[in-house]
N, C-alpha and C. Protein backbone atom coordinates (compact mmCIF):
# COMPACT_ATOMS: atom_id res chain seq x y z
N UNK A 1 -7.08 40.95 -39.66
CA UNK A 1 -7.28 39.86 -38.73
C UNK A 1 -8.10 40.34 -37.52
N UNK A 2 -8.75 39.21 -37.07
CA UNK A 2 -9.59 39.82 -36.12
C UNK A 2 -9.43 39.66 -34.28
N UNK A 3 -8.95 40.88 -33.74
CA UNK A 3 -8.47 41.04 -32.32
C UNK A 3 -9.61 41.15 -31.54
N UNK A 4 -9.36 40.13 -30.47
CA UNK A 4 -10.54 40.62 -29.49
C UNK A 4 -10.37 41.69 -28.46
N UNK A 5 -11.47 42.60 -28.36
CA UNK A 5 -11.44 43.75 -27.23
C UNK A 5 -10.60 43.50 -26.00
N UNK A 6 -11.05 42.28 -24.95
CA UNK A 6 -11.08 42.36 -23.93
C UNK A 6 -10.56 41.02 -23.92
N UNK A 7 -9.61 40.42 -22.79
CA UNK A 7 -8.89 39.26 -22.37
C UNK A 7 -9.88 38.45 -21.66
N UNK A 8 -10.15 37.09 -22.00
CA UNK A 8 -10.93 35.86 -21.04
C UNK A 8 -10.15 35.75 -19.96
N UNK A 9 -11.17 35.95 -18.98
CA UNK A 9 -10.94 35.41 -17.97
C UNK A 9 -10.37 33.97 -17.63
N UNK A 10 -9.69 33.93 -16.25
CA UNK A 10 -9.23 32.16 -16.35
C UNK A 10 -11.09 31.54 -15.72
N UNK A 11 -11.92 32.71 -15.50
CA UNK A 11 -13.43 31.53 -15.05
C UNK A 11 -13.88 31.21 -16.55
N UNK A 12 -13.91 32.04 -17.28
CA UNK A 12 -14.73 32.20 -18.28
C UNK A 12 -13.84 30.81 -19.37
N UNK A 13 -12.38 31.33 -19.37
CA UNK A 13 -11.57 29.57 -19.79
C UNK A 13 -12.05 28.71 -19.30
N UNK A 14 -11.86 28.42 -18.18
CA UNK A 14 -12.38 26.85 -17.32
C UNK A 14 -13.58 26.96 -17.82
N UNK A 15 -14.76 27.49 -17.52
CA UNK A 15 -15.66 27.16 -18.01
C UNK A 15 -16.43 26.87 -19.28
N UNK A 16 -15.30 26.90 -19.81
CA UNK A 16 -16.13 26.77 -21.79
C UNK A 16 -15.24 25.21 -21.25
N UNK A 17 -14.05 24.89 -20.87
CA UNK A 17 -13.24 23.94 -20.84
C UNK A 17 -13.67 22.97 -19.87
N UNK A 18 -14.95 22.82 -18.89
CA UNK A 18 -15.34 21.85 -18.40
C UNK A 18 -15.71 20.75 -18.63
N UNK A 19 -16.07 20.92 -19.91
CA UNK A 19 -16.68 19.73 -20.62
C UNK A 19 -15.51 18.76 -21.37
N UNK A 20 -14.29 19.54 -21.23
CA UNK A 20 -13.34 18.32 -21.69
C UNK A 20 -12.52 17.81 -20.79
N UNK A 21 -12.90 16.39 -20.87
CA UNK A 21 -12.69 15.80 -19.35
C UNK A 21 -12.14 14.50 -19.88
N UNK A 22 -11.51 13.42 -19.43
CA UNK A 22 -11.24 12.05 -19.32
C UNK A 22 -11.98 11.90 -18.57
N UNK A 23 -13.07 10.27 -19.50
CA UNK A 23 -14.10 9.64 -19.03
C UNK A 23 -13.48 7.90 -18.49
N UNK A 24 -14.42 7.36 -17.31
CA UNK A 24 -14.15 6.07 -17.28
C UNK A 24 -13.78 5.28 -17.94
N UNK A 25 -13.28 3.79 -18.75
CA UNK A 25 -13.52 3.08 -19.33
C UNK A 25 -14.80 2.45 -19.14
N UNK A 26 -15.37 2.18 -19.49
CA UNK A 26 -16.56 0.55 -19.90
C UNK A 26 -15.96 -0.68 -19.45
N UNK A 27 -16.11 -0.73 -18.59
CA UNK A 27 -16.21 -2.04 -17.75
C UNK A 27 -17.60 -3.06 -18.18
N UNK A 28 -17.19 -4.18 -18.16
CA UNK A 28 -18.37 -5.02 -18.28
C UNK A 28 -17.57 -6.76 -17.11
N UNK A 29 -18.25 -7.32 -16.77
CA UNK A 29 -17.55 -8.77 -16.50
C UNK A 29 -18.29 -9.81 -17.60
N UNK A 30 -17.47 -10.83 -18.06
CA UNK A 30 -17.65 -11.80 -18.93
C UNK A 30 -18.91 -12.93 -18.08
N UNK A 31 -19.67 -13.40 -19.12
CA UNK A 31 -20.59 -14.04 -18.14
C UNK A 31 -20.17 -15.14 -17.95
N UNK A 32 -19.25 -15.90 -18.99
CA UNK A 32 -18.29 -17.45 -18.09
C UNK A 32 -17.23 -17.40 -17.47
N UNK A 33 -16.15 -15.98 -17.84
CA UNK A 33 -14.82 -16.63 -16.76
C UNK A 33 -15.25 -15.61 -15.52
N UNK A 34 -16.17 -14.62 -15.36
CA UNK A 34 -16.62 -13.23 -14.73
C UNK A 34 -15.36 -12.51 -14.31
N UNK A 35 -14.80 -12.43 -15.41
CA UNK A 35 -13.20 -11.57 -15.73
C UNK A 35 -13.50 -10.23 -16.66
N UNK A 36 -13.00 -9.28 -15.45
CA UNK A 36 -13.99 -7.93 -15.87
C UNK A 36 -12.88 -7.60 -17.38
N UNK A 37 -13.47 -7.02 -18.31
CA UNK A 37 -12.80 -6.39 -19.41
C UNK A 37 -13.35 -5.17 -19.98
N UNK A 38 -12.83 -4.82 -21.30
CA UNK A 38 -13.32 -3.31 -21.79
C UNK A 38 -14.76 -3.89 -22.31
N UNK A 39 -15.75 -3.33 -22.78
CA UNK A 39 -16.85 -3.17 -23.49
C UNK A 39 -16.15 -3.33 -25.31
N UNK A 40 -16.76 -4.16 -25.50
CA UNK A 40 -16.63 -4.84 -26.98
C UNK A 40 -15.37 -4.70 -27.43
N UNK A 41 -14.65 -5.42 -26.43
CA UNK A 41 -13.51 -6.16 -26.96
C UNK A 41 -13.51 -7.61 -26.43
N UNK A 42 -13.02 -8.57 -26.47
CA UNK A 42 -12.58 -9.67 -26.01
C UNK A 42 -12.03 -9.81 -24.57
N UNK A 43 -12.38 -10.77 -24.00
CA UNK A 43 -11.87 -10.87 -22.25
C UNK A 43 -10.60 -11.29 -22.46
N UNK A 44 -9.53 -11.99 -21.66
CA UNK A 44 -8.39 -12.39 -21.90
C UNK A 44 -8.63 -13.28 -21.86
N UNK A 45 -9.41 -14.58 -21.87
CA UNK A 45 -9.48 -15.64 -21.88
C UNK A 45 -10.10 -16.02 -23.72
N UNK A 46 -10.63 -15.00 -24.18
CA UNK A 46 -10.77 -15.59 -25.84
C UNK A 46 -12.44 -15.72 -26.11
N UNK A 47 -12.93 -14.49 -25.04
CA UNK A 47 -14.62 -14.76 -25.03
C UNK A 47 -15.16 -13.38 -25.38
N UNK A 48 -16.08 -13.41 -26.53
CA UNK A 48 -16.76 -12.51 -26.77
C UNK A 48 -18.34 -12.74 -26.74
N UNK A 49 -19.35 -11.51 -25.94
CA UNK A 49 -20.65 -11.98 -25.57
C UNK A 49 -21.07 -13.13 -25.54
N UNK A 50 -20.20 -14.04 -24.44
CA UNK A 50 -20.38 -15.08 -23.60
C UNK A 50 -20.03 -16.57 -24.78
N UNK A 51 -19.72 -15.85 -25.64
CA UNK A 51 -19.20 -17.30 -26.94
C UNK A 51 -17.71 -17.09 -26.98
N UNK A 52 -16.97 -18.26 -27.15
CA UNK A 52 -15.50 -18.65 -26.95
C UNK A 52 -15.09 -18.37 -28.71
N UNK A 53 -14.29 -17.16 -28.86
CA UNK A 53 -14.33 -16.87 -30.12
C UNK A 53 -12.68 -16.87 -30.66
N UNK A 54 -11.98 -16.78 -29.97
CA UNK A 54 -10.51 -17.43 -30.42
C UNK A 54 -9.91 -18.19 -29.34
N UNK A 55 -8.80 -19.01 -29.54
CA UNK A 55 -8.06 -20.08 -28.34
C UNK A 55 -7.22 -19.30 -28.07
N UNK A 56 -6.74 -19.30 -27.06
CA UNK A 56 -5.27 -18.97 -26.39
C UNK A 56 -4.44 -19.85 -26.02
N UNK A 57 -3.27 -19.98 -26.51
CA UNK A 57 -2.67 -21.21 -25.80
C UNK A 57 -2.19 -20.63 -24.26
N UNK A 58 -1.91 -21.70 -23.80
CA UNK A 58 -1.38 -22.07 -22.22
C UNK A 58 0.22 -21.48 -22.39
N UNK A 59 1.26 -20.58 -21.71
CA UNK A 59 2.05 -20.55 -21.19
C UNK A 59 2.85 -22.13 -20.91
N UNK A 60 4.05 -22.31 -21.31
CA UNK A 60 4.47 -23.67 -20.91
C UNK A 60 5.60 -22.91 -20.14
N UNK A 61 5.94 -23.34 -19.02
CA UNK A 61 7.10 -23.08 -17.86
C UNK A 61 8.04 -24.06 -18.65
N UNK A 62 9.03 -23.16 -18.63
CA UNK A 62 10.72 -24.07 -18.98
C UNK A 62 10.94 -24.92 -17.69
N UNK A 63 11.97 -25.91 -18.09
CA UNK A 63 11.72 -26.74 -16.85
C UNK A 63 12.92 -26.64 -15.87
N UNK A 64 13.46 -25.51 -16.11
CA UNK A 64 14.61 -24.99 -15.30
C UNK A 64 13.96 -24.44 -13.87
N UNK A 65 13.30 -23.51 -14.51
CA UNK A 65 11.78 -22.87 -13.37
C UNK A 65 11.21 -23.58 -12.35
N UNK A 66 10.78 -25.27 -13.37
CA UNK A 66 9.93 -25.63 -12.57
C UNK A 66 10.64 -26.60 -11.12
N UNK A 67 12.24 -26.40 -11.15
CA UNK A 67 12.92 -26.72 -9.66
C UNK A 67 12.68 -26.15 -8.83
């Protein structure tokens, strides 16, 4: 098996390891509700590249609530 000579440094670690990082998400805003969402997924309103591509229904309040 094969042993290395000499121990890495913690610069020489970090630095091969800089490049693995957590990146932003993709933000985009919808061009009808301008409800920001991820990049090619669906807004929460049911809109994909500015076309209405599934319904959502409405939330109905019980009417206990609505006293």
């Amino acid at each position: 098996m094969a042993v290395q000579k000499k121990r890495k440094t913690r610069s020489r670690r970090d630095m091969r390891r800089s490049h693995i990082k957590a990146s932003k998400p993709a933000l985009t805003n919808d061009e009808n509700t301008g409800e920001t969402h991820l990049r090619h997924n669906i807004s929460p309103q049911g809109f994909y590249k500015g076309k209405k591509v599934i319904s959502i229904k409405e939330k109905s309040i019980p009417e206990q609530e609505q006293e």
